[in-house]
C-alpha atoms as a PDB file:
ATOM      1  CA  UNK A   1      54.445  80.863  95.466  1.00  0.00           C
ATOM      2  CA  UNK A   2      54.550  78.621  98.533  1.00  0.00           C
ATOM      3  CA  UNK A   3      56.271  75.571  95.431  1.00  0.00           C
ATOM      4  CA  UNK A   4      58.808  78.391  94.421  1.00  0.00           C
ATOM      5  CA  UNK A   5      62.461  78.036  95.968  1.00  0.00           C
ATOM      6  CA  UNK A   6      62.941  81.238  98.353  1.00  0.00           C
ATOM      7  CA  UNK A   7      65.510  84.069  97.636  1.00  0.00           C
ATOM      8  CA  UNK A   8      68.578  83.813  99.782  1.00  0.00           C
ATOM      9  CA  UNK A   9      69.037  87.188 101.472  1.00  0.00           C
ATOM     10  CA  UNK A  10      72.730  86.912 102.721  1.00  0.00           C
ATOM     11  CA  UNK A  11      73.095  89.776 105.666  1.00  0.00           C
ATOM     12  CA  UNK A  12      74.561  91.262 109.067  1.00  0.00           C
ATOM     13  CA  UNK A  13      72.893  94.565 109.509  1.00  0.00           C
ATOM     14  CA  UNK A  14      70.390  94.111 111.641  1.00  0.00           C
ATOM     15  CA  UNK A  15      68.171  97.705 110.453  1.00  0.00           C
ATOM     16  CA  UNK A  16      69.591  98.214 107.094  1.00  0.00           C
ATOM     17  CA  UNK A  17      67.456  96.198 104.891  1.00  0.00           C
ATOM     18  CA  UNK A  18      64.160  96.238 106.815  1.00  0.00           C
ATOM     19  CA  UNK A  19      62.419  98.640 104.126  1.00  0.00           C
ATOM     20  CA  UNK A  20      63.775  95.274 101.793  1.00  0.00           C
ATOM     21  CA  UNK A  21      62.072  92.481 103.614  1.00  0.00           C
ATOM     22  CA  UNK A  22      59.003  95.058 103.482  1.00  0.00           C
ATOM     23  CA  UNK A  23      58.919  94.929 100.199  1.00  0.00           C
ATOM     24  CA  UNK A  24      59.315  91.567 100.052  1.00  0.00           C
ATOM     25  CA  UNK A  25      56.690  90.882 102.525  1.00  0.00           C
ATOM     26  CA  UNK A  26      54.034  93.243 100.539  1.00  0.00           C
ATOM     27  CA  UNK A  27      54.631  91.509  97.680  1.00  0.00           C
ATOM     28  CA  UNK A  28      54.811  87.576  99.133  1.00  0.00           C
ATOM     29  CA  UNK A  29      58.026  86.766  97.642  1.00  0.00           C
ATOM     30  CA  UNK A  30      59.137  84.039  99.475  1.00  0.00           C
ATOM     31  CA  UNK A  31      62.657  84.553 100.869  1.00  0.00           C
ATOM     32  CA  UNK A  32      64.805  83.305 103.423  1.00  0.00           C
ATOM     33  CA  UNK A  33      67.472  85.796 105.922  1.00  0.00           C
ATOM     34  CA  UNK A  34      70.527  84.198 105.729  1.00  0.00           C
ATOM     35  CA  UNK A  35      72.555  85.508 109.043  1.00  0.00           C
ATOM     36  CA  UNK A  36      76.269  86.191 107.337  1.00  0.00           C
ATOM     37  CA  UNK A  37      77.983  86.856 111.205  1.00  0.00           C
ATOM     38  CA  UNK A  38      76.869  82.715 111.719  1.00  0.00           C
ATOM     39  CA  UNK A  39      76.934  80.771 108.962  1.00  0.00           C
ATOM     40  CA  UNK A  40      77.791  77.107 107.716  1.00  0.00           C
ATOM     41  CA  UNK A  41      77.966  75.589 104.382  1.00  0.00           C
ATOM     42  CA  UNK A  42      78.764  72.302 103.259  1.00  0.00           C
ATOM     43  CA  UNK A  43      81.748  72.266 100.498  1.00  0.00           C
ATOM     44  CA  UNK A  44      80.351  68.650  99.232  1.00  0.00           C
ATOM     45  CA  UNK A  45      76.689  69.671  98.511  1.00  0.00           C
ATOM     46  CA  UNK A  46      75.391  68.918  95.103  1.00  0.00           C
ATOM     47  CA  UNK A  47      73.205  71.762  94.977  1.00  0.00           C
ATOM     48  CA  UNK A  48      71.785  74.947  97.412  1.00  0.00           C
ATOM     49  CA  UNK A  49      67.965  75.486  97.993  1.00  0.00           C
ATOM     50  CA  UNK A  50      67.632  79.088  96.669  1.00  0.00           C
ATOM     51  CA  UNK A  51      66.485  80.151  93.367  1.00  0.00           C
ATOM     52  CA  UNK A  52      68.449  83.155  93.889  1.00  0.00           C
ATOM     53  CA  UNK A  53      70.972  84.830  96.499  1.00  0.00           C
ATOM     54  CA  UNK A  54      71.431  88.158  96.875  1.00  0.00           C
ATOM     55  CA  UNK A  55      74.783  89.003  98.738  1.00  0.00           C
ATOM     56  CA  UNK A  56      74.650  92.545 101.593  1.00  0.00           C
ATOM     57  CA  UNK A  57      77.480  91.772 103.118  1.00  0.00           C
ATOM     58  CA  UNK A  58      79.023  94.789 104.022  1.00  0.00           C
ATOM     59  CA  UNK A  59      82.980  95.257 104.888  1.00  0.00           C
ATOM     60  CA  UNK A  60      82.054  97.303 107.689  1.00  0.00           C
ATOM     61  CA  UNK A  61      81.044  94.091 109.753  1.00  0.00           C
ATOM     62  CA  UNK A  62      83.302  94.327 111.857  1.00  0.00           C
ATOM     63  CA  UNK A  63      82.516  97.320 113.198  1.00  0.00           C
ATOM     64  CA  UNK A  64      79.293  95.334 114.769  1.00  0.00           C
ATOM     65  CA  UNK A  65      81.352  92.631 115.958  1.00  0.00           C
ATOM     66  CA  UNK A  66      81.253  90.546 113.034  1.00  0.00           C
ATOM     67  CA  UNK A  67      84.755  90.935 111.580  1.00  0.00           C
ATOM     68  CA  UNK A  68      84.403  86.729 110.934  1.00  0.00           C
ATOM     69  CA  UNK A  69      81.732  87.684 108.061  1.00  0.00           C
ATOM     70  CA  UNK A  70      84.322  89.720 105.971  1.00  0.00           C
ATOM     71  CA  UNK A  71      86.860  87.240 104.485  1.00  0.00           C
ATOM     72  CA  UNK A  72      84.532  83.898 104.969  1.00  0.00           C
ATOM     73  CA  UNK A  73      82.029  85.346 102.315  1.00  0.00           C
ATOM     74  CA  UNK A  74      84.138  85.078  99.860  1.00  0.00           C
ATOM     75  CA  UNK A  75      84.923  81.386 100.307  1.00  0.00           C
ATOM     76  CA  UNK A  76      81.001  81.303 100.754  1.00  0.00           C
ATOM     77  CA  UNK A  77      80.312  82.840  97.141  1.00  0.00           C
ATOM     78  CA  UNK A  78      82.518  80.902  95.169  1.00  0.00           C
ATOM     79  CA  UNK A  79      80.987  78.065  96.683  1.00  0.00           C
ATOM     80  CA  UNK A  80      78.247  79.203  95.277  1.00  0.00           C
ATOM     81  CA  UNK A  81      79.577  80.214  91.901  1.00  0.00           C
ATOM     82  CA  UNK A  82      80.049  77.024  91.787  1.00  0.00           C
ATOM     83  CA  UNK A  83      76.955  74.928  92.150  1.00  0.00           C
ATOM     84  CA  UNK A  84      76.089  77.659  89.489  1.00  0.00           C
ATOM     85  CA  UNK A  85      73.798  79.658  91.788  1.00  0.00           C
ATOM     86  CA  UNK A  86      72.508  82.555  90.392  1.00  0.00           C
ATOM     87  CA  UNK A  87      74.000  85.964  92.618  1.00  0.00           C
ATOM     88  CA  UNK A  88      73.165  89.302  93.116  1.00  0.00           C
ATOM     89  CA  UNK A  89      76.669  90.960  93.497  1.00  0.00           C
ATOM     90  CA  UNK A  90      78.794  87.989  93.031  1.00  0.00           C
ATOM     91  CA  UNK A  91      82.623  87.256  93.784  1.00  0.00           C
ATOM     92  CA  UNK A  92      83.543  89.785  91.263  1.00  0.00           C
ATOM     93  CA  UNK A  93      81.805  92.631  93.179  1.00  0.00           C
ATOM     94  CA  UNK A  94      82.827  91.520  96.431  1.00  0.00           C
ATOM     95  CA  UNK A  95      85.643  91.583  95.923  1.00  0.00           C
ATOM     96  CA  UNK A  96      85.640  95.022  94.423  1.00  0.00           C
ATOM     97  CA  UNK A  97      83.973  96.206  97.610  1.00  0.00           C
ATOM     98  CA  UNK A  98      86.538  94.217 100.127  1.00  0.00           C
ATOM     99  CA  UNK A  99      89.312  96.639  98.261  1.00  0.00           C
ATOM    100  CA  UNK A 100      90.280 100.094  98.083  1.00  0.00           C
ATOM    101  CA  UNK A 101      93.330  99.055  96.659  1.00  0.00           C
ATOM    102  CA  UNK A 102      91.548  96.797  93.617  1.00  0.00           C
ATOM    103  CA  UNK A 103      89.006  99.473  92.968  1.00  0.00           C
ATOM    104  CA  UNK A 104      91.670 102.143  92.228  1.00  0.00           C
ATOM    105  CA  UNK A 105      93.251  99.660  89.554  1.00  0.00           C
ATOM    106  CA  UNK A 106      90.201  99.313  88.359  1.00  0.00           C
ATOM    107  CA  UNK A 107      89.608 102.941  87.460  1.00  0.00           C
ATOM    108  CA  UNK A 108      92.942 103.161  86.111  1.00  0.00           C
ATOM    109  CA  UNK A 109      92.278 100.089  83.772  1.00  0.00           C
ATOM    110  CA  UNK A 110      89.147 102.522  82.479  1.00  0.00           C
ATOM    111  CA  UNK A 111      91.188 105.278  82.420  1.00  0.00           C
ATOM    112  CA  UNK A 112      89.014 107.115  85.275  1.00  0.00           C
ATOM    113  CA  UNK A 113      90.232 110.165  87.405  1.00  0.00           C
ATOM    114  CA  UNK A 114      90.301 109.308  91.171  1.00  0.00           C
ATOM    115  CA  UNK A 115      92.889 111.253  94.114  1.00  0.00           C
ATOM    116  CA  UNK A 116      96.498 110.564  94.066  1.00  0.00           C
ATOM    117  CA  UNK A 117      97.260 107.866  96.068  1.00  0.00           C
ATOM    118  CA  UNK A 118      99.999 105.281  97.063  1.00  0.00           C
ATOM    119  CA  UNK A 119      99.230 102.243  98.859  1.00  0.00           C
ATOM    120  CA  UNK A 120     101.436 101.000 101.794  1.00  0.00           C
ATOM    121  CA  UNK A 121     101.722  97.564 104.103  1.00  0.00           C
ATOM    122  CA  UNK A 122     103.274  98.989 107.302  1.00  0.00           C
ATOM    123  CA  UNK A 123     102.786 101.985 108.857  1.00  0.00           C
ATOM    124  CA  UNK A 124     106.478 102.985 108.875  1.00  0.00           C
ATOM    125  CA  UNK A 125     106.020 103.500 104.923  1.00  0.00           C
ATOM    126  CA  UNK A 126     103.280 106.217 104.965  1.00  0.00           C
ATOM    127  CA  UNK A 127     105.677 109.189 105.359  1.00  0.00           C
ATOM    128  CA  UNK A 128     107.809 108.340 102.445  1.00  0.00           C
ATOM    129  CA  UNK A 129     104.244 107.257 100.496  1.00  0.00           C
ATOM    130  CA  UNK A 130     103.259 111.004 101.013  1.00  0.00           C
ATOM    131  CA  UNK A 131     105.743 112.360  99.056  1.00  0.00           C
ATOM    132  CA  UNK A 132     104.611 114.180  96.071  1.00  0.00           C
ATOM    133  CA  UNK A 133     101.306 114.428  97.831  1.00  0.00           C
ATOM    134  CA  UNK A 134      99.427 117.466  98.318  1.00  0.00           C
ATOM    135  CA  UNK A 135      98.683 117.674 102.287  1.00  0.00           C
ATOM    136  CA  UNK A 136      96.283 117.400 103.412  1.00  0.00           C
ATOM    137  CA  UNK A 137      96.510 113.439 103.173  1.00  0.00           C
ATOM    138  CA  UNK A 138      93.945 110.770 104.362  1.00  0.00           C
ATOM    139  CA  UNK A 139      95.257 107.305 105.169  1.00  0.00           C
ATOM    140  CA  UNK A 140      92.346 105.174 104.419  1.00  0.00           C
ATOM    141  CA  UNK A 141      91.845 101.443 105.161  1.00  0.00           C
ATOM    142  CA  UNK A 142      91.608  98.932 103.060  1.00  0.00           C
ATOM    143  CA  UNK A 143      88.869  97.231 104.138  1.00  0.00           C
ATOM    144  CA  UNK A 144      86.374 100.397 105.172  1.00  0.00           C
ATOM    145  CA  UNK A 145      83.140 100.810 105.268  1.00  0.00           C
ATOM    146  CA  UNK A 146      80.730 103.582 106.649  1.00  0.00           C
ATOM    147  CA  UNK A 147      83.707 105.965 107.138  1.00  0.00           C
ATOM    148  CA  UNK A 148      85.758 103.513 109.509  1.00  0.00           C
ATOM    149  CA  UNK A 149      89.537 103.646 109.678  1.00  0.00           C
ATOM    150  CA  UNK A 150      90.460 106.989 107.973  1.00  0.00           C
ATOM    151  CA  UNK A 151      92.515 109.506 109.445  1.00  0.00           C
ATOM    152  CA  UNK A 152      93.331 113.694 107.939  1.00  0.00           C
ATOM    153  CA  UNK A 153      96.359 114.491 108.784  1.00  0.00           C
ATOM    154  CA  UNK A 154      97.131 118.110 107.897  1.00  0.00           C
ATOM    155  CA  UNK A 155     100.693 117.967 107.481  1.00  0.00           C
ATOM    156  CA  UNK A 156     103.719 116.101 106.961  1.00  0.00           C
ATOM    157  CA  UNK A 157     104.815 116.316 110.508  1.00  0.00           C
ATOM    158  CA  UNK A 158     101.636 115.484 111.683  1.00  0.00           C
ATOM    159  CA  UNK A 159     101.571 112.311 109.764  1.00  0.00           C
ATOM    160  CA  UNK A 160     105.410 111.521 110.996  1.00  0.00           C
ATOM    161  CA  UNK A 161     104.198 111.966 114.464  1.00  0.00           C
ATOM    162  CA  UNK A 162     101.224 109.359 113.981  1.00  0.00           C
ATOM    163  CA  UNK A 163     103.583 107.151 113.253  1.00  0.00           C
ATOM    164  CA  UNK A 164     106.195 107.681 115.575  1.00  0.00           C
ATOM    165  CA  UNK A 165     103.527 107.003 118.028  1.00  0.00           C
ATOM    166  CA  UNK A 166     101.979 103.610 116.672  1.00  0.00           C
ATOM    167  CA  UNK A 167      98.685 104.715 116.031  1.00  0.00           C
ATOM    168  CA  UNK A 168      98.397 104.699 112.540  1.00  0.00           C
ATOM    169  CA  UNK A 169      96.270 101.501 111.890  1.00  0.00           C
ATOM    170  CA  UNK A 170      96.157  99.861 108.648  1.00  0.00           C
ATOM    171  CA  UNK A 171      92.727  97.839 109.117  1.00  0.00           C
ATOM    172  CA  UNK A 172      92.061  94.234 109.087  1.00  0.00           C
ATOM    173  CA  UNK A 173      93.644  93.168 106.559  1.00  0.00           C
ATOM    174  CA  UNK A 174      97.191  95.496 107.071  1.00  0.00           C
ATOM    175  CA  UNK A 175      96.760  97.455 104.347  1.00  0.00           C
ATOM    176  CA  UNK A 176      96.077 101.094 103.807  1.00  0.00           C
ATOM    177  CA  UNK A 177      96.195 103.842 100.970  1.00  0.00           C
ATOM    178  CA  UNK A 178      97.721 107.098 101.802  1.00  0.00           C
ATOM    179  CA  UNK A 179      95.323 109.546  99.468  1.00  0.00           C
ATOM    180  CA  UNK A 180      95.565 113.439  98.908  1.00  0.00           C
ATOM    181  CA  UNK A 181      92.265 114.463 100.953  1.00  0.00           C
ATOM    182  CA  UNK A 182      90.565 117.105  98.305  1.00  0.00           C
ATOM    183  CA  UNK A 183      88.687 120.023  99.737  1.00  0.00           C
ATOM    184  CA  UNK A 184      85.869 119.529  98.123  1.00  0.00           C
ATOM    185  CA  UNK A 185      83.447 122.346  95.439  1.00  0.00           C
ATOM    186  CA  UNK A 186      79.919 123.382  97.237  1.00  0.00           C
ATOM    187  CA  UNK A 187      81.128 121.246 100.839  1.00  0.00           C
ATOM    188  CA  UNK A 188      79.814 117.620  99.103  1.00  0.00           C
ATOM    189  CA  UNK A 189      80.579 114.805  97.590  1.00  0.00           C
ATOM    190  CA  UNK A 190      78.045 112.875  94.968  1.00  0.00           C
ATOM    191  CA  UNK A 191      76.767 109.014  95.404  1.00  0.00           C
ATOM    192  CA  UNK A 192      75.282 107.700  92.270  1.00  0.00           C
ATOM    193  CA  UNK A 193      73.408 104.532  92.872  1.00  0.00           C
ATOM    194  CA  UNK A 194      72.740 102.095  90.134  1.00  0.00           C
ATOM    195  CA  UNK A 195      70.990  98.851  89.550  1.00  0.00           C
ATOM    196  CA  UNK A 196      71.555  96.231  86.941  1.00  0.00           C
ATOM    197  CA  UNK A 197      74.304  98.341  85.801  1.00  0.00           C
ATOM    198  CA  UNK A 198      72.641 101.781  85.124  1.00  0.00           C
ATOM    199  CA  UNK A 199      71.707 104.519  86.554  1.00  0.00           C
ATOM    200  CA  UNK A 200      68.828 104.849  89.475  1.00  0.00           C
ATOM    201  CA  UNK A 201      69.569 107.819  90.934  1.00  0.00           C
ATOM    202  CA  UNK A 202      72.205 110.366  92.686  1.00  0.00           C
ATOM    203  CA  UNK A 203      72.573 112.379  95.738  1.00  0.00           C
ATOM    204  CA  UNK A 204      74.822 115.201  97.027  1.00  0.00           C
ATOM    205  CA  UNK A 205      75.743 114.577 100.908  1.00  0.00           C
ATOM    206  CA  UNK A 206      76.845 116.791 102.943  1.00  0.00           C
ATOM    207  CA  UNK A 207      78.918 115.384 105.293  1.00  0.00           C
ATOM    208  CA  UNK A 208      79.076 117.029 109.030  1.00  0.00           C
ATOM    209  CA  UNK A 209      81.978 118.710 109.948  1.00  0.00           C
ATOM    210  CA  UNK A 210      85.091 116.277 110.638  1.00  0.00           C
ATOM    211  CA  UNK A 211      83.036 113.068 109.338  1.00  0.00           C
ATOM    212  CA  UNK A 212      83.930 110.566 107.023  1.00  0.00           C
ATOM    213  CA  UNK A 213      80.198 108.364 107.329  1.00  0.00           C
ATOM    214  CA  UNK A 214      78.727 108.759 104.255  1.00  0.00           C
ATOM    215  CA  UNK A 215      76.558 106.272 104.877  1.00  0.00           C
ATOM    216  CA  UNK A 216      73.183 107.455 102.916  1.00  0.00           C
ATOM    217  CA  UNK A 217      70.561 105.681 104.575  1.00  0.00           C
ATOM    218  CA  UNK A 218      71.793 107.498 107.927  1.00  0.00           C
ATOM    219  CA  UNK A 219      71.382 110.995 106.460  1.00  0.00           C
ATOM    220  CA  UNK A 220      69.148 113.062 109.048  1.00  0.00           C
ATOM    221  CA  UNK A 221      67.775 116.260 107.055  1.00  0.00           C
ATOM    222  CA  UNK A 222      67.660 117.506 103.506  1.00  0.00           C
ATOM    223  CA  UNK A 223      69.242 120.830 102.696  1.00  0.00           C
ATOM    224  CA  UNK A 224      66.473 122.396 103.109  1.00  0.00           C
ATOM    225  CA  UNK A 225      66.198 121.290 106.848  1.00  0.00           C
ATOM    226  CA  UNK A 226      63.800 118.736 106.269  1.00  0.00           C
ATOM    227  CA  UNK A 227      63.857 115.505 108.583  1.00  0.00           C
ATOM    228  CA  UNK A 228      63.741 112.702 106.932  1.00  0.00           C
ATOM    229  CA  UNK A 229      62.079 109.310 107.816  1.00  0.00           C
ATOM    230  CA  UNK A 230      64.720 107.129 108.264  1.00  0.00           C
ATOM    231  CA  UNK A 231      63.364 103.438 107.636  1.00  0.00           C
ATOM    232  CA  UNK A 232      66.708 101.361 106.989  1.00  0.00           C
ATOM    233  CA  UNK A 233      68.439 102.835 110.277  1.00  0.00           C
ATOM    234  CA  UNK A 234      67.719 101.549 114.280  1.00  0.00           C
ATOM    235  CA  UNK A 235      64.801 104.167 115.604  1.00  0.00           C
ATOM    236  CA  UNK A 236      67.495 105.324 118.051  1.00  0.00           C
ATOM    237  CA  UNK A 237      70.030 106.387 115.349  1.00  0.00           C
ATOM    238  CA  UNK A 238      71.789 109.490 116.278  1.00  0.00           C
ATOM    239  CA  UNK A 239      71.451 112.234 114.461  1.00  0.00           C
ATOM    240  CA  UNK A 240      75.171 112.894 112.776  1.00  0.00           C
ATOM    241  CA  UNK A 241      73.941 116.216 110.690  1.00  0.00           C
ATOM    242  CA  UNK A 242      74.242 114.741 107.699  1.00  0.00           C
ATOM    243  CA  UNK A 243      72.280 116.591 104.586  1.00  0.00           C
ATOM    244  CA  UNK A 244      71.042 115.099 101.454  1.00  0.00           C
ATOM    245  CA  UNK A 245      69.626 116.817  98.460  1.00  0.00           C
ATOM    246  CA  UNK A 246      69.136 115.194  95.019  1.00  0.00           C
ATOM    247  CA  UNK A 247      71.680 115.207  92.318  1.00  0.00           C
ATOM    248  CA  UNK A 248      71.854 115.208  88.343  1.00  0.00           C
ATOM    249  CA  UNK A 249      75.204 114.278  87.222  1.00  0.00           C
ATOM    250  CA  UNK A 250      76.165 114.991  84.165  1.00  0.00           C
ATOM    251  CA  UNK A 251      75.927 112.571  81.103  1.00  0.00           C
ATOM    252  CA  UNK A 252      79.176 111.878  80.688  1.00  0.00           C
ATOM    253  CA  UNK A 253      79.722 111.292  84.368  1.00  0.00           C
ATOM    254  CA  UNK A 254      76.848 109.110  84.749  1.00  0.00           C
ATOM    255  CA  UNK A 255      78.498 107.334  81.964  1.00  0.00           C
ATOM    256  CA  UNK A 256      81.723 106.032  83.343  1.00  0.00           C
ATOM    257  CA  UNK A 257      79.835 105.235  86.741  1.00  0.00           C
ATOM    258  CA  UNK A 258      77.951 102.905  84.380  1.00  0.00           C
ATOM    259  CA  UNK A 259      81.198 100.777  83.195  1.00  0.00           C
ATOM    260  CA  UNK A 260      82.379 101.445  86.611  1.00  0.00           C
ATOM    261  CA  UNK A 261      79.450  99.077  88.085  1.00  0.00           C
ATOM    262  CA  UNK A 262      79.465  96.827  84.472  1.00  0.00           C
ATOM    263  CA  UNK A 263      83.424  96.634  84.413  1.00  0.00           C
ATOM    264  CA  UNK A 264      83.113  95.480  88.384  1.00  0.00           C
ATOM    265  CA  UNK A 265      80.587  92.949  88.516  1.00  0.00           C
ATOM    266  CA  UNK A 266      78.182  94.930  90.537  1.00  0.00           C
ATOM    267  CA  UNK A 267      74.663  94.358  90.116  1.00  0.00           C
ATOM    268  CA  UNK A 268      73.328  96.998  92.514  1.00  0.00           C
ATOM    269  CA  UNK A 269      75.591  99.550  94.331  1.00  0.00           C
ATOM    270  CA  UNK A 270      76.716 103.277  94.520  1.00  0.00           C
ATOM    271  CA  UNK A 271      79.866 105.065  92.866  1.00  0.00           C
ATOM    272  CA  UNK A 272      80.910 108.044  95.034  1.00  0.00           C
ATOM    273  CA  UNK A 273      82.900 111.124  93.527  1.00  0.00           C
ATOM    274  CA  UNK A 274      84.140 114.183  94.638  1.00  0.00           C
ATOM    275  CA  UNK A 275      84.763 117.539  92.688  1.00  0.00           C
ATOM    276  CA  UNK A 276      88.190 119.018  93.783  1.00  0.00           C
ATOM    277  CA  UNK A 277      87.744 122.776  94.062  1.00  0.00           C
ATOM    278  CA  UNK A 278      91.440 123.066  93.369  1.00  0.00           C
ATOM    279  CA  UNK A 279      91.103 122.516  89.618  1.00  0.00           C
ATOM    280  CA  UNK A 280      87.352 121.671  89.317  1.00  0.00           C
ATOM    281  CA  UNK A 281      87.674 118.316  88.198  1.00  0.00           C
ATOM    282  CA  UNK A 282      85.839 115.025  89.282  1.00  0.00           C
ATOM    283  CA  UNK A 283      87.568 112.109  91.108  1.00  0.00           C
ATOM    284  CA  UNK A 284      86.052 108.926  91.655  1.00  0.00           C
ATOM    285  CA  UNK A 285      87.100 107.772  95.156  1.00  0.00           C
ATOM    286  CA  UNK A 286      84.790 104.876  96.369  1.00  0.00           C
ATOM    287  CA  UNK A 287      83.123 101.927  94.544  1.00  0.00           C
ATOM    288  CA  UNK A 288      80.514 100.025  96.586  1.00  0.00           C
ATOM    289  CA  UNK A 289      78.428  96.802  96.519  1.00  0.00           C
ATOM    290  CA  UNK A 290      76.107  97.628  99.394  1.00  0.00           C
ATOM    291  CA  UNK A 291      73.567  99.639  98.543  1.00  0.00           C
ATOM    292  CA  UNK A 292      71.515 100.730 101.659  1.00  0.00           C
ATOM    293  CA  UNK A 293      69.842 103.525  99.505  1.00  0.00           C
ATOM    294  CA  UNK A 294      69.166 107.412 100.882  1.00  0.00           C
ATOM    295  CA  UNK A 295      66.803 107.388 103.908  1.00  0.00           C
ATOM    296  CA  UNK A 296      63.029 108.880 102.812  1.00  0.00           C
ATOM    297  CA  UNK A 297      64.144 108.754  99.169  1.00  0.00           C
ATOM    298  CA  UNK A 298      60.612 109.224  98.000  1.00  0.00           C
ATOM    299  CA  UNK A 299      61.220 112.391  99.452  1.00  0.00           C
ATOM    300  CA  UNK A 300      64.867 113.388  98.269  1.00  0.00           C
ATOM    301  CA  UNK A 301      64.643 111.358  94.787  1.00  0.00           C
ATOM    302  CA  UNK A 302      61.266 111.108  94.231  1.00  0.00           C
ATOM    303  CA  UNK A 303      60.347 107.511  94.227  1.00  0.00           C
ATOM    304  CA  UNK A 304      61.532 104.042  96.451  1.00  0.00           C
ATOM    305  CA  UNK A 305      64.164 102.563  94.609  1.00  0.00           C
ATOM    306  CA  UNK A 306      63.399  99.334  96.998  1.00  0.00           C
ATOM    307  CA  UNK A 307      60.521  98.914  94.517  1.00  0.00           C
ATOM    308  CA  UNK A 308      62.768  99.296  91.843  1.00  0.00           C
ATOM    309  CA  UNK A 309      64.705  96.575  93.608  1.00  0.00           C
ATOM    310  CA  UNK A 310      62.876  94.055  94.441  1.00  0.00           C
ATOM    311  CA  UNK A 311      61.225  94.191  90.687  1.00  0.00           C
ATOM    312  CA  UNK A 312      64.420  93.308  89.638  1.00  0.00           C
ATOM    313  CA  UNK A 313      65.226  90.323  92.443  1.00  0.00           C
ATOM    314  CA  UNK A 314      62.158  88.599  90.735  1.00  0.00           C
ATOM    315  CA  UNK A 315      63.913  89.197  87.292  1.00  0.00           C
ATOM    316  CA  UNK A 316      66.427  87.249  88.768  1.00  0.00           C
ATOM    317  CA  UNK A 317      64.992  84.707  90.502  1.00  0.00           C
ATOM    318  CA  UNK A 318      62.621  83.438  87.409  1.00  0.00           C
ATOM    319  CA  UNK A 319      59.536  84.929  89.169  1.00  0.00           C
ATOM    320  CA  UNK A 320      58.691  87.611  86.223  1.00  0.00           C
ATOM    321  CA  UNK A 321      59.484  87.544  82.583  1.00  0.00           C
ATOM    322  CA  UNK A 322      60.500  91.516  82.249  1.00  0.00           C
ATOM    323  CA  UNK A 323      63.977  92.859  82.760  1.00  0.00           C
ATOM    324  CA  UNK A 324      64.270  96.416  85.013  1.00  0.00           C
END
């Protein structure tokens, strides 16, 4: 494989995508790290030396310190849309991902529940944006990512007070969505992961109490009280009490997060829905292109979807014949 042009592996995590190279590795895919939080490209060259890149930027960069990855990627991947480089979750998806905003007009173009919601550009809007919300509200930036920048706030007067004192915050990119904050059937939510634009597999998490990271690969237990091995997170992760069990959606619900991911652009990545225990109904709140997958999935889903992956990188890249 040594004559084959490498992968591109566009990134910023530093432990997310270890079980990835591993894979990688095992199998001698060649395959370059491509370090998205320092990065150059030339706008004038005639061509790029990967046979294929696959794009894990994640919004939440800046969380790490690396809030210059966020908005440059996207000059980056039209670049390479350009020189007609083949990408694994292209402009289209990132895009998608960069926006809470984008992926709620989205769903409404596919005529797909998600919470009530209005979206504001300056804090001193989010009171009036409120009405004809249910409390509790969240207020929800834009640009998120493993739970960052959203706020409950139980009442109306809570949310006044928040900002009378300045410290609502809108995110990097000053805008926000002010969304009715469901409680939620059974105490979980449901990520259904997908590749290729169909289904892989789901998961109920159970988020710990007050928490908004979702994040799967950082779950800690299964419901049963089972640790889990957790191979794409830093051996020092905290615990954050987490719980993951598998999950069978539905047909018709596994459906729509199928033209969810098609309708997007997104080659690999997770839909996340909730089941308001007001009226029982599903709402689709969160549309991702990072993909991290459930830590010890073998044990919570039954196989490793990294396999399942990386089969279909070398689809991709020209280096098998047979589609996943």
């Amino acid at each position: 494989m040594s004559r084959i042009r490498p992968i591109g592996v566009y990134h910023e995590h530093p432990d997310w995508f270890r079980p990835l190279f591993a894979e990688l590795d095992k199998r001698g895919v060649p395959y370059e790290r491509l370090d998205a939080a320092a990065h150059v490209f030339d706008p004038t060259a005639p061509s790029a030396p990967w046979s294929l890149v696959f794009n894990r930027a994640s919004p939440s960069a800046y969380l790490r310190g690396h809030g210059n990855t966020t908005f440059y990627t996207l000059h980056w991947l039209r670049h390479l849309e350009r020189l007609g480089v083949p990408v694994v979750n292209r402009v289209q998806a990132y895009t998608n991902e960069l926006s809470k905003a984008t992926q709620l007009d989205l769903l409404r173009e596919l005529a797909l529940p998600f919470p009530a919601t209005r979206v504001i550009n300056h804090a001193s809007q989010a009171v009036a944006a409120a009405s004809g919300l249910r409390f509790p509200v969240l207020v929800k930036a834009n640009v998120g990512g493993s739970g960052a920048g959203i706020v409950k706030y139980e009442t109306r007067d809570a949310l006044a007070a928040a900002v009378a004192d300045g410290t609502v915050d809108l995110g990097i990119d000053g805008t926000a969505l002010v969304q009715e904050a469901a409680p939620l059937r059974n105490s979980h939510i449901t990520r259904v992961e997908t590749l290729n634009g169909r289904y892989l597999y789901a998961i109920n998490v159970y988020p710990a109490v007050g928490s908004f990271d979702l994040c799967p690969a950082d779950a800690c237990q299964t419901t049963g009280g089972e640790e889990l091995v957790r191979g794409a997170c830093a051996v020092d992760a905290p615990k954050n009490g987490m719980r993951v069990e598998r999950a069978d959606p539905p047909a018709h619900i596994i459906a729509q997060v199928e033209r969810i991911t098609q309708a997007a652009g997104i080659d690999v990545g997770g839909v996340e829905y909730l089941v308001d225990d007001r009226d029982g109904q599903h709402y689709f709140y969160d549309v991702n292109a990072l993909s991290n997958f459930v830590a010890d999935a073998q044990n919570v889903v039954g196989f490793d979807p990294f396999v399942r992956l990386v089969d279909y990188l070398e689809y991709r890249a020209g280096l098998v014949n047979s589609a996943v």
